[in-house]
N, C-alpha and C. Protein backbone atom coordinates (compact mmCIF):
# COMPACT_ATOMS: atom_id res chain seq x y z
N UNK A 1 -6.46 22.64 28.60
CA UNK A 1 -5.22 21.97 28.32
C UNK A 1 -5.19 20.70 29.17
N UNK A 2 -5.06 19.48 28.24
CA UNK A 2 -4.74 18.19 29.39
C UNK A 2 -3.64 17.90 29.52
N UNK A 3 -3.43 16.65 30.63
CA UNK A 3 -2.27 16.21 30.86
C UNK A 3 -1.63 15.80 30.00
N UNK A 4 -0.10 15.31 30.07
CA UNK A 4 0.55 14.53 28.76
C UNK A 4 0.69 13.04 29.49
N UNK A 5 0.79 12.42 28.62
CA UNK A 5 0.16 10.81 28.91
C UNK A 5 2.00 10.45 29.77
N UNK A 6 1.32 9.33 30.19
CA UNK A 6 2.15 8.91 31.48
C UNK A 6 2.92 7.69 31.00
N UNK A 7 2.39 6.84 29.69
CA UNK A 7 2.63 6.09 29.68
C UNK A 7 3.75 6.27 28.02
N UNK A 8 4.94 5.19 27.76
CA UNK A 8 5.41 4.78 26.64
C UNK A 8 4.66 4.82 25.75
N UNK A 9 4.62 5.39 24.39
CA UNK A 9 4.04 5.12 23.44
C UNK A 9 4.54 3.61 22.61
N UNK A 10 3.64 2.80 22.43
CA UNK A 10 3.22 0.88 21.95
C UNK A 10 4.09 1.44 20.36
N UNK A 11 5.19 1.15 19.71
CA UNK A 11 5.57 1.33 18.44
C UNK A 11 4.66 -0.03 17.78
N UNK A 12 4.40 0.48 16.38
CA UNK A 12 3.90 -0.48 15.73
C UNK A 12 4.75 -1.27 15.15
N UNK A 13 4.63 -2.46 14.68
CA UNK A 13 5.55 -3.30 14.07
C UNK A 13 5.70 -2.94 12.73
N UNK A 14 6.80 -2.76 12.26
CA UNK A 14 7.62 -2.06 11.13
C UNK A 14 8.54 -1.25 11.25
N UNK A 15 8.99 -0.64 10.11
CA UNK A 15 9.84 0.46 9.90
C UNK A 15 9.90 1.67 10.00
N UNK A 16 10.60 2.73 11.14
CA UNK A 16 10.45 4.03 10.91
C UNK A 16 11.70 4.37 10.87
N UNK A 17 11.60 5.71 10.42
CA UNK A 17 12.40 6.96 9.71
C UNK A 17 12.00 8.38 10.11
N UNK A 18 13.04 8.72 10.37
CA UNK A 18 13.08 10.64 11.20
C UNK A 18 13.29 11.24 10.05
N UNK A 19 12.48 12.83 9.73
CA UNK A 19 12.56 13.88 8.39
C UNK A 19 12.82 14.88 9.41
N UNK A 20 13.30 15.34 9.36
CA UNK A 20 13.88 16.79 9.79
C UNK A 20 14.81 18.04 8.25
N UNK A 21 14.18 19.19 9.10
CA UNK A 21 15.29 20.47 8.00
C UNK A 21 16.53 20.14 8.43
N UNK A 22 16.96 20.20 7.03
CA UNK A 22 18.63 19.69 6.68
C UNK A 22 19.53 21.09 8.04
N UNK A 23 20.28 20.45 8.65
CA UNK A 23 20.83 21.23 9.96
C UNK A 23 20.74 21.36 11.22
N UNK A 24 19.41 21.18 11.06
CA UNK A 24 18.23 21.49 12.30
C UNK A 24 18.67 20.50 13.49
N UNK A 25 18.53 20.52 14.68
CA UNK A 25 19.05 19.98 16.20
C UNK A 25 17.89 19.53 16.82
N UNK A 26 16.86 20.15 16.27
CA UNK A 26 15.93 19.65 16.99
C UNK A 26 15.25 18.13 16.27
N UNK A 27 14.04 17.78 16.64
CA UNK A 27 13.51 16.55 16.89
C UNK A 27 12.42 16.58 15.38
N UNK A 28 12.70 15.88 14.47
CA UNK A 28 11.84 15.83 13.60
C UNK A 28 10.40 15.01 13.82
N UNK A 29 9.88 14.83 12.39
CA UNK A 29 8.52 13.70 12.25
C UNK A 29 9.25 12.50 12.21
N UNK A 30 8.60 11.46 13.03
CA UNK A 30 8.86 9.74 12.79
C UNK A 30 7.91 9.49 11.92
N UNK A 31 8.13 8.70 10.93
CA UNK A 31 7.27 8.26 9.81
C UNK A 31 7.09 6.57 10.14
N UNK A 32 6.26 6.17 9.81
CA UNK A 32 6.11 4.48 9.84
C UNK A 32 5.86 3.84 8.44
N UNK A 33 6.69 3.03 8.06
CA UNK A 33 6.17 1.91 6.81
C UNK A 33 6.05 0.50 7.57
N UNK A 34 4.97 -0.13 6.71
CA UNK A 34 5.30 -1.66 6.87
C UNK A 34 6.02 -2.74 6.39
N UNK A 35 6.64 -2.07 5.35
CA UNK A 35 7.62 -2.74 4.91
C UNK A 35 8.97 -2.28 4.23
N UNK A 36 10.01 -2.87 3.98
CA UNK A 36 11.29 -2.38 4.27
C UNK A 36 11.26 -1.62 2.40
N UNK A 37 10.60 -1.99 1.75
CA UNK A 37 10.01 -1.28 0.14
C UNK A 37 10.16 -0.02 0.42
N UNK A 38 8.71 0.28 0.94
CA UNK A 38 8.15 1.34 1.08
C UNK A 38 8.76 2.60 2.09
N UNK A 39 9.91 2.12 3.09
CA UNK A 39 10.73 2.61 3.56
C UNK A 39 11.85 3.47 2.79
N UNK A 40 12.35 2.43 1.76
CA UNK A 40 13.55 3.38 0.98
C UNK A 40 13.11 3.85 -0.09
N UNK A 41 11.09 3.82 -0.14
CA UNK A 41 11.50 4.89 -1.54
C UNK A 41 10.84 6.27 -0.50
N UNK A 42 10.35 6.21 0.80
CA UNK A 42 9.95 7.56 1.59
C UNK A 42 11.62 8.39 1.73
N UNK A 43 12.84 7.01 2.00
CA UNK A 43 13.88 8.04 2.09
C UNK A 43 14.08 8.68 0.53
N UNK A 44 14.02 8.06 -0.61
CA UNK A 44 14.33 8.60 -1.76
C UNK A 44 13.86 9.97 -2.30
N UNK A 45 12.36 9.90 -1.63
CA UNK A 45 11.57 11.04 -1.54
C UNK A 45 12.00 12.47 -0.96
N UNK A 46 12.72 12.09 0.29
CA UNK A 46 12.89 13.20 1.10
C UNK A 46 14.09 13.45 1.43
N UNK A 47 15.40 12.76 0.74
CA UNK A 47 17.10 12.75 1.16
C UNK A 47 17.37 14.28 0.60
N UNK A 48 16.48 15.00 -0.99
CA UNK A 48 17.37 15.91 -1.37
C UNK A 48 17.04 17.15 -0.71
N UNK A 49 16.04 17.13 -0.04
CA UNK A 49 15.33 18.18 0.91
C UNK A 49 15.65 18.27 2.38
N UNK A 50 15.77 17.34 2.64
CA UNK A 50 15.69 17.12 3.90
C UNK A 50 16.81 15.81 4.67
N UNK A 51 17.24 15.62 6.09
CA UNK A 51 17.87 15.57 6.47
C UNK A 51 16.96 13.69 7.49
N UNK A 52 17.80 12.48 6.77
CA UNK A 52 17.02 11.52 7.20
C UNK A 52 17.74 10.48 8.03
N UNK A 53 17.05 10.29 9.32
CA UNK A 53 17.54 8.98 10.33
C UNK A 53 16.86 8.01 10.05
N UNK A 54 17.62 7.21 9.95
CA UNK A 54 16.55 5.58 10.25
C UNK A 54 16.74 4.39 11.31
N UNK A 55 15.16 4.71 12.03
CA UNK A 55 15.48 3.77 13.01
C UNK A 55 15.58 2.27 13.14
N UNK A 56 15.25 1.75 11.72
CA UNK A 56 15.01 0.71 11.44
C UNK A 56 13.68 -0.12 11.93
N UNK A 57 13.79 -1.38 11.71
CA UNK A 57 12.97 -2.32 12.25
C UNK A 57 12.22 -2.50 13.85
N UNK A 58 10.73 -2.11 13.90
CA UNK A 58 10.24 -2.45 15.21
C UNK A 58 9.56 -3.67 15.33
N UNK A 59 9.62 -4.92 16.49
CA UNK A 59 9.11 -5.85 16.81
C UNK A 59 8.54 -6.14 17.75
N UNK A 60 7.40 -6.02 17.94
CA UNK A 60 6.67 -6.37 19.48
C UNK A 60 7.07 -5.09 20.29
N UNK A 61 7.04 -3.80 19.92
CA UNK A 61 7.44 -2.84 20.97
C UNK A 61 8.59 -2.32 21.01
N UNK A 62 9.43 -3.55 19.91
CA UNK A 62 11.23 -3.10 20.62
C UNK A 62 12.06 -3.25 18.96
N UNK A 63 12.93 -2.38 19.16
CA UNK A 63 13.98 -2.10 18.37
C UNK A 63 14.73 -3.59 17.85
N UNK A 64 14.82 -3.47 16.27
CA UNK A 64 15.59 -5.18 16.45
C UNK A 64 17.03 -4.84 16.36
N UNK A 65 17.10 -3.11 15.63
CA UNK A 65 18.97 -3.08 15.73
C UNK A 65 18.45 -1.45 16.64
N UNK A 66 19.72 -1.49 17.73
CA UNK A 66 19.69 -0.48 18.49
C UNK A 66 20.09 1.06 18.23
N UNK A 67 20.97 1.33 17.17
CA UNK A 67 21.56 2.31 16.48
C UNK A 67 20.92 3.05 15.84
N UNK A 68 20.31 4.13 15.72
CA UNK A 68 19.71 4.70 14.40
C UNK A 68 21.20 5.37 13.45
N UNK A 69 20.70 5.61 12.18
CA UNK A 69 21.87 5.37 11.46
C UNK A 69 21.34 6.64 10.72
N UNK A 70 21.95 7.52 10.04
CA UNK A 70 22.03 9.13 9.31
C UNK A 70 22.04 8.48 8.01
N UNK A 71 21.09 8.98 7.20
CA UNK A 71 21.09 8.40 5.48
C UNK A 71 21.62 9.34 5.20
N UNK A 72 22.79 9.52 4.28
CA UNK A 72 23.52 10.39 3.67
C UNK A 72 22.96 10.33 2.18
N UNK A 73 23.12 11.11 1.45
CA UNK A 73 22.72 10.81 -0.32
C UNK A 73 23.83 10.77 -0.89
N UNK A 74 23.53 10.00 -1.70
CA UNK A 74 24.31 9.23 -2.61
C UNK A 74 25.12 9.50 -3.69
């Protein structure tokens, strides 16, 4: 068993989105797109199953809006 790394994980530049079971408290999968497209059709994919955050836009490491926001369906 090794250590767990010490350091921040580098976000890539683009878009991610949290999937978690609809209820669930705990910590889902972060997904990454590169573009803001391919972002809302992964939520379209996974809103009627499952339970989706979006963190929006990453730039150079950093968040461009600070809020993650709960996709509700429509």
């Amino acid at each position: 068993m090794g250590r767990p790394p010490s350091r921040p994980l580098k976000l890539k530049d683009g878009y991610y989105i949290e999937i978690r079971n609809k209820g669930s408290k705990s910590s889902g999968i972060k997904l990454h797109s590169d573009t803001e497209m391919q972002m809302n059709r992964t939520i379209k994919m996974y809103e009627r199953v499952k339970d989706v955050i979006i963190y929006g836009e990453s730039k150079n490491g950093k968040w461009v809006k600070k809020d993650p926001i709960m996709h509700e369906m429509a």
